[in-house]
Protein backbone atom coordinates (compact mmCIF):
# COMPACT_ATOMS: atom_id res chain seq x y z
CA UNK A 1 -20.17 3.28 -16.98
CA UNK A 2 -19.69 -0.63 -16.91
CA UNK A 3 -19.33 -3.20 -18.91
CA UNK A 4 -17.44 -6.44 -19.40
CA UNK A 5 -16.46 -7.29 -22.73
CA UNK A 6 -14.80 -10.89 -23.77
CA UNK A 7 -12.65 -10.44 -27.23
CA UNK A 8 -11.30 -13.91 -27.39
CA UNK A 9 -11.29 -17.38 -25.69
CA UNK A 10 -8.59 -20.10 -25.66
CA UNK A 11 -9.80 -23.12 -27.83
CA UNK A 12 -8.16 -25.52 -25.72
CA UNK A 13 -9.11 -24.17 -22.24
CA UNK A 14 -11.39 -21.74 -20.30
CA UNK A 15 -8.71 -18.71 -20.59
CA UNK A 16 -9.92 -15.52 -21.81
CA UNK A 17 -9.37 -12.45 -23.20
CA UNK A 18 -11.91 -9.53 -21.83
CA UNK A 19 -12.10 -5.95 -21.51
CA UNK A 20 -13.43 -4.31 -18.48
CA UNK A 21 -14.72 -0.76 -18.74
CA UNK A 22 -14.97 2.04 -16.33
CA UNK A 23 -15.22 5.01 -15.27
CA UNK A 24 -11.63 5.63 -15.40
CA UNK A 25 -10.48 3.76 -18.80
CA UNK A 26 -10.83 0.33 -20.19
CA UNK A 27 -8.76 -2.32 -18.21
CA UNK A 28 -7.78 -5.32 -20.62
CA UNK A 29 -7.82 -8.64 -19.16
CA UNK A 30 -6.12 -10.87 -17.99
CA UNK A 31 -4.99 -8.28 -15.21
CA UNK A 32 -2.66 -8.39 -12.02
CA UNK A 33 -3.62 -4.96 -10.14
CA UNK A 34 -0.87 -3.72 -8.05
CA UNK A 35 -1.64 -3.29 -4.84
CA UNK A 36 -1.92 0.03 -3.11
CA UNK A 37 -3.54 -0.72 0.06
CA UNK A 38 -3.55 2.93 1.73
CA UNK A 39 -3.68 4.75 -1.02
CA UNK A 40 -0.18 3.86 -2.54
CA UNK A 41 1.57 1.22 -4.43
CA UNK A 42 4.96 1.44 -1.38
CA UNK A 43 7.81 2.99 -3.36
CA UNK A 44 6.11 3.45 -6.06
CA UNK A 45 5.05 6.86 -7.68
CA UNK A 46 1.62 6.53 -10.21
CA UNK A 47 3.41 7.46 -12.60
CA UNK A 48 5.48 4.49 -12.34
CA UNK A 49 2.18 2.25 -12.27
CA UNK A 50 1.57 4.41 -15.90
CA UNK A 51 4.53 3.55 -17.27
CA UNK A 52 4.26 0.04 -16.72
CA UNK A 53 1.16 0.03 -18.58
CA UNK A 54 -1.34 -0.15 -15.11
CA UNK A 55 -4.40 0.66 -15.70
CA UNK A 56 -6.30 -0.59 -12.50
CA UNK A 57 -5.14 -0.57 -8.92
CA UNK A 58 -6.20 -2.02 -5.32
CA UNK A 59 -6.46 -0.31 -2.45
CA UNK A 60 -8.63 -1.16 0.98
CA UNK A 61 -11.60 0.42 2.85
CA UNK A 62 -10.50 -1.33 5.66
CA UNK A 63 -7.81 0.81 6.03
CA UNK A 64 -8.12 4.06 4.87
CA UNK A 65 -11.56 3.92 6.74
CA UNK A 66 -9.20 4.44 9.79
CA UNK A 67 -6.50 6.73 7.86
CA UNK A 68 -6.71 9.19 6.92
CA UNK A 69 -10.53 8.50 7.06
CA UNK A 70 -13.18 8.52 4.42
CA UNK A 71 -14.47 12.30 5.08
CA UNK A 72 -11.63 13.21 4.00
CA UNK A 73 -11.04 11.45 1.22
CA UNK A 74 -14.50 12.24 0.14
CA UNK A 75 -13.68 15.87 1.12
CA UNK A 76 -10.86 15.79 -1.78
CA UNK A 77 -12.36 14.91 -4.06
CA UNK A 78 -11.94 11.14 -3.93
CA UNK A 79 -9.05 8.68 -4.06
CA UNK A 80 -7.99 9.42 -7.46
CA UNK A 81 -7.56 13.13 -7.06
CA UNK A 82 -6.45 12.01 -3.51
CA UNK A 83 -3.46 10.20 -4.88
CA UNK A 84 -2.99 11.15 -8.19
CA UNK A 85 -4.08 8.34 -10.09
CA UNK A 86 -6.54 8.81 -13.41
CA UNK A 87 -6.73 5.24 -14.19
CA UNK A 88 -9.23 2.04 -12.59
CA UNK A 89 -9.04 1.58 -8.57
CA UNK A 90 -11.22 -1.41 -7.28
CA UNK A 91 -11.28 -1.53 -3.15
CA UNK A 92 -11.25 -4.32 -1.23
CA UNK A 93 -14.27 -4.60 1.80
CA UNK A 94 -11.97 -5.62 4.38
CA UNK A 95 -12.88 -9.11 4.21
CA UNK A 96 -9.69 -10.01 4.59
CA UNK A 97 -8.96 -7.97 7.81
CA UNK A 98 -11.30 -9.63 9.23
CA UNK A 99 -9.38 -12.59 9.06
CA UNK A 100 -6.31 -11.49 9.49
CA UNK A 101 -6.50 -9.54 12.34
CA UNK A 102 -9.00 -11.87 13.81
CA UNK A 103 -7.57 -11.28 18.00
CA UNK A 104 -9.17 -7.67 17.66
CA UNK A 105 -12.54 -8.56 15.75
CA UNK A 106 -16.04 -9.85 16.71
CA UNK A 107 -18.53 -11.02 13.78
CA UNK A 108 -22.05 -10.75 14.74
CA UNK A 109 -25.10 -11.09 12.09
CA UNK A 110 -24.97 -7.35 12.09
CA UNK A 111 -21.50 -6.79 10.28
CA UNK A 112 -18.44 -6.66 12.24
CA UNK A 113 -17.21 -5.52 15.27
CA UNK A 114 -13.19 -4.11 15.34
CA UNK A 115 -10.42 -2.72 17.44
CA UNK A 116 -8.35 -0.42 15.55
CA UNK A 117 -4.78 -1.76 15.21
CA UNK A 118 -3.42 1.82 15.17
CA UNK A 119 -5.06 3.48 18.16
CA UNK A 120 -7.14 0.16 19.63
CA UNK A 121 -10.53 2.45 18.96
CA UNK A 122 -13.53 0.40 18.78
CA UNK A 123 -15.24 0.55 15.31
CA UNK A 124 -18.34 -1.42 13.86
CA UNK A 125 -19.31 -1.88 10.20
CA UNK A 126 -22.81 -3.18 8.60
CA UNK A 127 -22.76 -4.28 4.96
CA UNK A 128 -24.25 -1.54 3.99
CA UNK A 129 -21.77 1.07 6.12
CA UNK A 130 -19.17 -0.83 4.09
CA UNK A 131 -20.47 0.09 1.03
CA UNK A 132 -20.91 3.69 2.18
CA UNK A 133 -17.31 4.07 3.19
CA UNK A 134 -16.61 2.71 -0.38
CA UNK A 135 -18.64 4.79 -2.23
CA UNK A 136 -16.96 7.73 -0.38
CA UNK A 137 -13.81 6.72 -1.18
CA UNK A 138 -14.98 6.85 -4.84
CA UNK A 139 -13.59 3.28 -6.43
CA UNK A 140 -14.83 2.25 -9.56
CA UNK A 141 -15.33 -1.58 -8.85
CA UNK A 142 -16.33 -2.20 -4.79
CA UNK A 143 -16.39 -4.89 -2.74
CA UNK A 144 -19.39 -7.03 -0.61
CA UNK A 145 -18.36 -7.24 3.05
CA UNK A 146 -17.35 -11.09 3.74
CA UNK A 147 -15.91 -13.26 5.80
CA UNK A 148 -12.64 -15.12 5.11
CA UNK A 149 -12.06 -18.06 7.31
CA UNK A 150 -8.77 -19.70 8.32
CA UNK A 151 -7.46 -23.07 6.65
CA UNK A 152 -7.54 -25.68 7.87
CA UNK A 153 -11.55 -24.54 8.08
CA UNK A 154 -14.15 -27.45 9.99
CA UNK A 155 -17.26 -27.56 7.72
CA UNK A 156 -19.67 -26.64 10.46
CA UNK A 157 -17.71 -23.10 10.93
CA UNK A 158 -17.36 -22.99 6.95
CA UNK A 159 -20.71 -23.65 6.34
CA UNK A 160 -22.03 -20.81 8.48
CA UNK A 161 -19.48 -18.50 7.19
CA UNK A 162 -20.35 -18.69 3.90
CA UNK A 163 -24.21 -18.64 5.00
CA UNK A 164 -23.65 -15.12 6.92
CA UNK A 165 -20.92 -13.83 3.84
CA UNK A 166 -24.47 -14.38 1.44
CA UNK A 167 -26.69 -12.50 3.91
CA UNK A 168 -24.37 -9.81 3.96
CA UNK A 169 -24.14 -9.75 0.19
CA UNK A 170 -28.10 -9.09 0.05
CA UNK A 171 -27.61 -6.47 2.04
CA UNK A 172 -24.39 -4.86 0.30
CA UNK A 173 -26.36 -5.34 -3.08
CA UNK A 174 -29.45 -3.89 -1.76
CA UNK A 175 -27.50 -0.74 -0.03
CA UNK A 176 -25.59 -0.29 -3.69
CA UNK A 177 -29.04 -0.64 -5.65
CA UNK A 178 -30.39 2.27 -3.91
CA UNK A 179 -27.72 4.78 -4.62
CA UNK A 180 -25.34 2.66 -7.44
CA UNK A 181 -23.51 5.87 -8.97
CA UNK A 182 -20.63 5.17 -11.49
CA UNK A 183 -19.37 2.41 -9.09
CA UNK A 184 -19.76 -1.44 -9.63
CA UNK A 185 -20.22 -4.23 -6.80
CA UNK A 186 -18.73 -7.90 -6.88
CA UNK A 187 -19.92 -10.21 -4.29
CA UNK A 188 -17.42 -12.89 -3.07
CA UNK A 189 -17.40 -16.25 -2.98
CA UNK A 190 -16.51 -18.38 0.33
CA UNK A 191 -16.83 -21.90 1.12
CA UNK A 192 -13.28 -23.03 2.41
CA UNK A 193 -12.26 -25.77 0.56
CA UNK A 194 -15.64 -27.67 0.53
CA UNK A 195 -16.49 -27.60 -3.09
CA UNK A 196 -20.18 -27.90 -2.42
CA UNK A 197 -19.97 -24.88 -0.13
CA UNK A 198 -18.15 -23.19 -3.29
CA UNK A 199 -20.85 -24.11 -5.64
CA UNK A 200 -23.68 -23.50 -3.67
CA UNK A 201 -22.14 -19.31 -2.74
CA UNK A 202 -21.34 -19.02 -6.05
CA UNK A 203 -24.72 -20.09 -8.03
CA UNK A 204 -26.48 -17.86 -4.85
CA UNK A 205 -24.61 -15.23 -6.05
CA UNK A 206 -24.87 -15.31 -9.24
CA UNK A 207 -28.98 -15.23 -8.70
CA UNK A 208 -28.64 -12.42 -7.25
CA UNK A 209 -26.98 -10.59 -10.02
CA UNK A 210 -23.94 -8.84 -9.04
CA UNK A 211 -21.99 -6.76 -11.73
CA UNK A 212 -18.88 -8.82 -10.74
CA UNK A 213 -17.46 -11.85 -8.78
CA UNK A 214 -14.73 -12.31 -6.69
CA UNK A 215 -13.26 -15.76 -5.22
CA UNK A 216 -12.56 -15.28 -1.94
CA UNK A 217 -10.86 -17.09 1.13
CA UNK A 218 -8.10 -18.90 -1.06
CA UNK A 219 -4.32 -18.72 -1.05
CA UNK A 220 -4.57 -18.77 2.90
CA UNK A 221 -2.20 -21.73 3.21
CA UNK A 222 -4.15 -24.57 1.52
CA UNK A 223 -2.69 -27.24 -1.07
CA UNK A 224 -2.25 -25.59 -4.53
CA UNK A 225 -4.29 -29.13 -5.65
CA UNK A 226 -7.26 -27.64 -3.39
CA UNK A 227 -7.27 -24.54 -4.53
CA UNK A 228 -7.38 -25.38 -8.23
CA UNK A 229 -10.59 -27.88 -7.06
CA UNK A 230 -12.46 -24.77 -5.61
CA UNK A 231 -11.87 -22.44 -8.33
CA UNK A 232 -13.28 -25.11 -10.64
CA UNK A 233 -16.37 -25.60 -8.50
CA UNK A 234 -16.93 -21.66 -8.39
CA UNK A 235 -16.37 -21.46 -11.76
CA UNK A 236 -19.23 -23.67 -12.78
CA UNK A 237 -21.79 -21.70 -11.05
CA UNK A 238 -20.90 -17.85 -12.22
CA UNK A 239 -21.70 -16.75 -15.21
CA UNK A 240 -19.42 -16.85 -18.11
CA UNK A 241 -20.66 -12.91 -19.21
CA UNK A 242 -19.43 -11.04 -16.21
CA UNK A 243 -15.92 -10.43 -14.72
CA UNK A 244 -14.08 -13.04 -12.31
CA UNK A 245 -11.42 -11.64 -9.79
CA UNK A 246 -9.49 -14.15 -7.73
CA UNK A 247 -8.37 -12.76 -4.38
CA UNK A 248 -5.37 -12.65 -3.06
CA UNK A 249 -3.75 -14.59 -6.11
CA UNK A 250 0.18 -13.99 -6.64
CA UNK A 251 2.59 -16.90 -7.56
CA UNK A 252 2.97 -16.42 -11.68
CA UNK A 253 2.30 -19.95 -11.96
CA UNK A 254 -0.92 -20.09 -9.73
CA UNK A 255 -2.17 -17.11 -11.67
CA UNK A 256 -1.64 -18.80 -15.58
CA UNK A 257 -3.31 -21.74 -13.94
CA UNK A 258 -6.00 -19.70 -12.96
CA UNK A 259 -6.44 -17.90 -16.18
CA UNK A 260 -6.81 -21.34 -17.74
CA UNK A 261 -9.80 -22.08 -15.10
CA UNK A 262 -11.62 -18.77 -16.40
CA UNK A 263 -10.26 -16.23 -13.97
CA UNK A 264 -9.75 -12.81 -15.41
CA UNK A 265 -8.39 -10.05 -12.11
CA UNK A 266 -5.64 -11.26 -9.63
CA UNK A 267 -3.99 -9.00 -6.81
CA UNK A 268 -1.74 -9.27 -4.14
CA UNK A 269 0.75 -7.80 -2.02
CA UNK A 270 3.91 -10.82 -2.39
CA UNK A 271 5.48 -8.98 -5.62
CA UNK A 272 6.27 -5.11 -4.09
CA UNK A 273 6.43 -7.26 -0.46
CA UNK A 274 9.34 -9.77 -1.47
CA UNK A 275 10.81 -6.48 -3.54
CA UNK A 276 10.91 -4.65 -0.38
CA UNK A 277 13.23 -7.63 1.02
CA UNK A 278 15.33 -8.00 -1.93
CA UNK A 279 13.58 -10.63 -3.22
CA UNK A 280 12.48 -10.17 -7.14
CA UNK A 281 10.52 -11.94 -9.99
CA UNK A 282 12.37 -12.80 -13.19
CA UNK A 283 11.60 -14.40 -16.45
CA UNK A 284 13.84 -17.39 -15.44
CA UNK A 285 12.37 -17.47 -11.39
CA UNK A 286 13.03 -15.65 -8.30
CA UNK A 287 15.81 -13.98 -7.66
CA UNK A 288 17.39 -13.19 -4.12
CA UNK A 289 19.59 -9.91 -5.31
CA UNK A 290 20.08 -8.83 -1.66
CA UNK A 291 22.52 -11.98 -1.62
CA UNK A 292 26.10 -11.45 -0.99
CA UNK A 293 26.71 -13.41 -3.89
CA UNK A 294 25.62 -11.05 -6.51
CA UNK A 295 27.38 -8.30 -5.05
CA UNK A 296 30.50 -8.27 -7.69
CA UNK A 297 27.28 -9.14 -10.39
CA UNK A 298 27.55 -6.59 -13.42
CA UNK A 299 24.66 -8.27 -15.05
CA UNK A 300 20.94 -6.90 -14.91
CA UNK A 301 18.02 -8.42 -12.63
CA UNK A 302 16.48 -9.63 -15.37
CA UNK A 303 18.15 -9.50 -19.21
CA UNK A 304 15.21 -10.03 -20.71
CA UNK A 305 13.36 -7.22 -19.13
CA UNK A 306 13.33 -3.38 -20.14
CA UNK A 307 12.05 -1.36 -17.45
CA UNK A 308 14.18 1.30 -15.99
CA UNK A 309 15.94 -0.79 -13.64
CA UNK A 310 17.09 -3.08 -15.22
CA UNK A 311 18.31 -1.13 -18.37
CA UNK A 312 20.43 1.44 -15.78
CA UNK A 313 21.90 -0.88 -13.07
CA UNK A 314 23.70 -4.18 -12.35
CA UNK A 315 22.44 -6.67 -10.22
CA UNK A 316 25.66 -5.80 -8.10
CA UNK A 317 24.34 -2.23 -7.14
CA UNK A 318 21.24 -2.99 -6.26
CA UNK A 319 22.79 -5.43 -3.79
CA UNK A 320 24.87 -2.92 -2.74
CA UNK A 321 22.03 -0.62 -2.02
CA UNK A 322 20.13 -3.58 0.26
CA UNK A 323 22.79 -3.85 1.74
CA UNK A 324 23.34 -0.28 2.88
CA UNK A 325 19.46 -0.12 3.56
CA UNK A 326 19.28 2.72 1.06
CA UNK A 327 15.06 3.14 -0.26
CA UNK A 328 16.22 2.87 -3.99
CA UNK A 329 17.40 -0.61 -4.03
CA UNK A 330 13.39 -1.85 -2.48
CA UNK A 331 11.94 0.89 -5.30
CA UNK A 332 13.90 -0.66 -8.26
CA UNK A 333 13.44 -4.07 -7.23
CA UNK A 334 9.44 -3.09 -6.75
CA UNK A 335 9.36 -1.34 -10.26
CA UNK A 336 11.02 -4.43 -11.89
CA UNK A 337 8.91 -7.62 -10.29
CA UNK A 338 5.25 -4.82 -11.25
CA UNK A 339 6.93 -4.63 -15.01
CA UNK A 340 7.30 -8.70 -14.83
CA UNK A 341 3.94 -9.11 -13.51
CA UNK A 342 2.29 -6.63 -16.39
CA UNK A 343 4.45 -8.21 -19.03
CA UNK A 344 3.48 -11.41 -17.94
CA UNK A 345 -0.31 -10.47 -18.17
CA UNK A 346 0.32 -8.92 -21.85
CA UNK A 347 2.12 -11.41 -23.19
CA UNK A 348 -1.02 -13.83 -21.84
CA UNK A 349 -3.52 -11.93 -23.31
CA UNK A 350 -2.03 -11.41 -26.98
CA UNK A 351 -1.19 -15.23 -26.58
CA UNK A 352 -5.24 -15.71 -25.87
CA UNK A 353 -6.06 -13.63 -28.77
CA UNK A 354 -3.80 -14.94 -31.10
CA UNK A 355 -4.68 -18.67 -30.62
CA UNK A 356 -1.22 -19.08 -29.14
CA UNK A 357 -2.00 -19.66 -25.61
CA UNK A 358 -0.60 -23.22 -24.89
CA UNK A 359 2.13 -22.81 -26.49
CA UNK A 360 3.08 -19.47 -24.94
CA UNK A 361 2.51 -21.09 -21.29
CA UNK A 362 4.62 -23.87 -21.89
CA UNK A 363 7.36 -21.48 -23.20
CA UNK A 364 7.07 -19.08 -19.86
CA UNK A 365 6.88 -21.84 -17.53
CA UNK A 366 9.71 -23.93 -19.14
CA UNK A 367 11.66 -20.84 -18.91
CA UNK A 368 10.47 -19.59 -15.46
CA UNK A 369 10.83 -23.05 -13.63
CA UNK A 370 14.36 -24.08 -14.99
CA UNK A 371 15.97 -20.74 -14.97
CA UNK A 372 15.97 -19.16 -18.07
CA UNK A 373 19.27 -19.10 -18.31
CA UNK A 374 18.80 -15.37 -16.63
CA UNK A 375 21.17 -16.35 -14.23
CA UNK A 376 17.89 -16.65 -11.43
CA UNK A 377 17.85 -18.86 -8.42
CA UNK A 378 14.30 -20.69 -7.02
CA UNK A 379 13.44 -19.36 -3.86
């Protein structure tokens, strides 16, 4: 019920063109999966997602672990029927919670030890409880419990991270193995920003022959240069037959420069997040249209975009509803940055399969980073 296929490959770079299929549809890559972290994209109906052409979401174990709970979730018949969605839905370990609520955590060898943030109930989870409480939530791709440290990282603490985040993978693999269903498990690179590190957990992982890989740990505050060196060194080490899902990924620029390095899956939170504040992604850059000076603005959000905001209301409006804190001005703004990001990711692919990729990066970039002439202002 899985399978990575690649259709194309850029002749200039590592950029590809893949298919991933599962349970729930085919998922053409390069992707950008909105994320839906408790069960729902914020604003955002599924059939909104559908309409923008998404075909694979994210949510997290981590949270819907401790609401509504995975019995009952597994109870209705899984998150799909839980939520409504028929397409893709990969779940995230709650790697990442680890980090970032790190005051009301404990990491032992034996999985990790937590203080629920919404009641302060003491929890613990084992690699292999993790992927229980995935496959009970029913998502088609799952992920290996890890541990994401904080930059700047010392390489003694790094070191042992990553050490531990492979132990747990065994385990997480092993737990999967026995009872692997229709669901597929990526393991997740870690490492800091210590290439070596990043080579060394990726070529481990990839002899131990996970379905999937995830890059984990990045986009935590270090130097864009930094990042691009430990995707590279990642890179190197997994191989080029199975899917590769950067973590966490969101800038449009970061994202096209990881496509070039091989990456295929990207997620994150910063498109429906900065919607939410009135801050939106057009084809000529971010746009602030909460800002008092687009209130007499008859124009659109974006011109060059067709999704339903932005062919039914002026910038002006949606100002107007920001400023009135009304809930439609953070769902159109969320509706139009998804459409951007899954136009963005369409127009890459064609551009991969068509031969066209360079010159369709330097045309989005030129156009992204000077304005466009869309009227957008850097943010």
């Amino acid at each position: 019920m899985f399978e990575f296929r690649i259709v194309a490959v850029d002749a200039e770079t590592k950029a590809r063109a893949g298919e991933l299929v599962t349970p729930h549809g085919v998922v053409e890559t390069p992707v950008f999966m909105p994320v839906g972290t408790q069960g729902t994209v914020k604003t955002l109906a599924p059939s909104d997602l559908q309409k923008i052409g998404a075909r694979i979401i994210l949510s997290n174990a981590y949270h819907l672990y401790l609401r509504p709970g995975t019995e009952l979730i597994r109870e209705a018949g899984g998150l799909h029927r839980f939520m409504g969605w028929d397409g893709a839905i990969l779940t995230d370990s709650g790697g990442f919670q680890v980090f970032s609520l790190a005051r009301l955590n404990r990491i032992t060898e034996d999985g990790l030890e937590f203080q629920s943030h919404l009641d302060g109930s003491r929890h613990f989870m084992s690699p292999e409880q993790n992927v229980a409480i995935q496959r009970d939530i029913g998502a088609d791709i799952i992920m290996a419990l890890d541990e994401c440290v904080a930059y700047p990282a010392e390489r003694s603490y790094a070191a042992r991270s990553h050490e531990l985040t492979l132990r747990w993978a065994e385990r997480a693999l092993s737990a999967w193995r026995e009872r692997p269903g229709q669901q597929s498990l990526f393991g997740i690179v870690q490492g800091a920003t210590y290439a070596d590190l990043r080579r060394e957990s990726a070529a481990a992982l990839a002899g131990m022959e996970f379905p999937g890989y995830a890059i984990g740990g990045l986009a935590v505050g270090e130097p864009k240069g930094a990042m691009r060196e430990m995707v590279a060194a990642a890179v190197e080490e997994l191989p080029e037959t199975k899917p590769r899902y950067f973590m966490g990924q969101g800038f449009p620029e970061d994202i096209i420069d990881s496509v070039i390095q091989g990456i295929d899956m990207f997620d994150c939170v910063m498109p429906t997040r900065n919607a939410r504040k009135g801050s939106v992604f057009t084809s000529g850059g971010r746009l602030v249209v909460k800002n008092a000076a687009y209130a007499g603005d008859r124009g659109p959000m974006d011109p060059k975009c067709t999704c339903y905001a932005c062919r039914n209301f002026s910038r002006g409006y949606i100002r107007h509803l920001f400023a009135a804190d009304e809930m439609l001005g953070a769902r159109l703004a969320s509706l139009h940055s998804l459409t951007f990001y899954a136009t963005m990711m369409r127009e890459m692919r064609v551009a991969i399969v068509e031969g066209s990729f360079g010159r369709w990066r330097r045309s989005f970039l030129s156009k992204y980073e000077d304005g466009g002439g869309s009227g957008a202002e850097a943010n």
